[in-house]
Protein backbone atom coordinates (compact mmCIF):
# COMPACT_ATOMS: atom_id res chain seq x y z
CA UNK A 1 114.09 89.68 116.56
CA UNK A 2 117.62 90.82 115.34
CA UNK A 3 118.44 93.94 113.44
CA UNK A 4 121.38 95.24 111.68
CA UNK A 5 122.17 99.07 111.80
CA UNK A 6 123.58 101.30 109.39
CA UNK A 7 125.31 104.63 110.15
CA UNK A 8 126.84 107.55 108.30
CA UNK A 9 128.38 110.56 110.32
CA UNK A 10 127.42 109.71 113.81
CA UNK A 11 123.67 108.69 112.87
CA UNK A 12 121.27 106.10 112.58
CA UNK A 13 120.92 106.02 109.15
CA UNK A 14 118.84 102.87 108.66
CA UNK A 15 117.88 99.37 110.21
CA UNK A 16 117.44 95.85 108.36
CA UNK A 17 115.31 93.50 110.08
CA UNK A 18 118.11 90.43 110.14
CA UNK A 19 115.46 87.60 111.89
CA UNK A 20 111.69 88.63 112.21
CA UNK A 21 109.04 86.84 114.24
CA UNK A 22 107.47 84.12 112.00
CA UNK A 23 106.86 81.27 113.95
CA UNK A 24 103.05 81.22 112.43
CA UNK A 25 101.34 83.07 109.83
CA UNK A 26 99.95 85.57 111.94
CA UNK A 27 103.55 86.86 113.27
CA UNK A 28 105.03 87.05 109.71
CA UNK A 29 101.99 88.99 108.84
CA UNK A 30 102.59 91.26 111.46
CA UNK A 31 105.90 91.62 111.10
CA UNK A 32 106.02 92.39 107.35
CA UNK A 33 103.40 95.48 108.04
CA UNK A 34 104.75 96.88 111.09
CA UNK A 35 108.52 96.48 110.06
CA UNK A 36 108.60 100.01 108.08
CA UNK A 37 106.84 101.78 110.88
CA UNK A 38 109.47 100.65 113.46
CA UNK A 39 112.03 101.44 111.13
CA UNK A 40 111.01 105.33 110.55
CA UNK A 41 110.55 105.67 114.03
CA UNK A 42 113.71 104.69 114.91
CA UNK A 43 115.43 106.67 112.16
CA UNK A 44 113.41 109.59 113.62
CA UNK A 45 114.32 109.24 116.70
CA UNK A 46 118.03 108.23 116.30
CA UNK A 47 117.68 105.94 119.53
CA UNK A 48 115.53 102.99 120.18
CA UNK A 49 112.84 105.08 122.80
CA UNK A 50 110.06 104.36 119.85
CA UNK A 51 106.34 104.83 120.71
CA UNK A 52 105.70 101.38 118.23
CA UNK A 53 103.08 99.61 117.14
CA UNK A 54 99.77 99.14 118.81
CA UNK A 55 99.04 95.38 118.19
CA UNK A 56 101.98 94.50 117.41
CA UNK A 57 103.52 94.86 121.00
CA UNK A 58 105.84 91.62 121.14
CA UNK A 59 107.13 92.82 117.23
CA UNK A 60 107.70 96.59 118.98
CA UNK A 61 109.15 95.07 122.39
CA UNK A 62 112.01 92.61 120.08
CA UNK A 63 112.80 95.65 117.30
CA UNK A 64 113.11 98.15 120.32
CA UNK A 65 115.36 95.79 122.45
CA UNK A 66 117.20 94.60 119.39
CA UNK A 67 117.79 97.94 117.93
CA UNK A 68 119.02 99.28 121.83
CA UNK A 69 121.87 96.26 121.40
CA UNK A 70 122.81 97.89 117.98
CA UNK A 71 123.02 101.50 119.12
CA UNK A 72 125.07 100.44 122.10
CA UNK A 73 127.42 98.01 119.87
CA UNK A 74 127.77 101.19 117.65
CA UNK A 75 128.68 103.81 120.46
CA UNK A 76 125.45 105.56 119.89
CA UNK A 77 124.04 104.74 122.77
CA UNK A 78 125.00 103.61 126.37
């Protein structure tokens, strides 16, 4: 999982999923739903402490872990 972060006056303004899980058809298909509900929750709650997405735990674990190196990259998070 990799993710790109964009920010506008000090916030998380967005993320782009960069490299998604899609090593069968099952992961992409999990990946394409949950991908907009792990990117609202992290919008929401401007750090990468996200409740996720039950079933999708390994997508949740990689956006959340992914997103954390962003934030810190970005100085929005230590």
């Amino acid at each position: 999982m990799q993710v790109e972060i964009s920010v506008s006056g000090g916030r998380l303004v967005d993320v782009t999923a960069l490299a998604v899980p899609e090593n069968d058809p099952r992961s992409s298909s999990i990946s394409q739903q949950v991908m907009p509900t792990l990117i609202s929750q992290a919008v929401s709650a401007q750090s990468a402490s996200i409740a996720g997405v039950s079933g999708a735990t390994y997508t949740s674990n990689g956006f959340a872990e992914s997103l954390r190196s962003a934030l810190v990259k970005a100085g929005l998070a230590s």
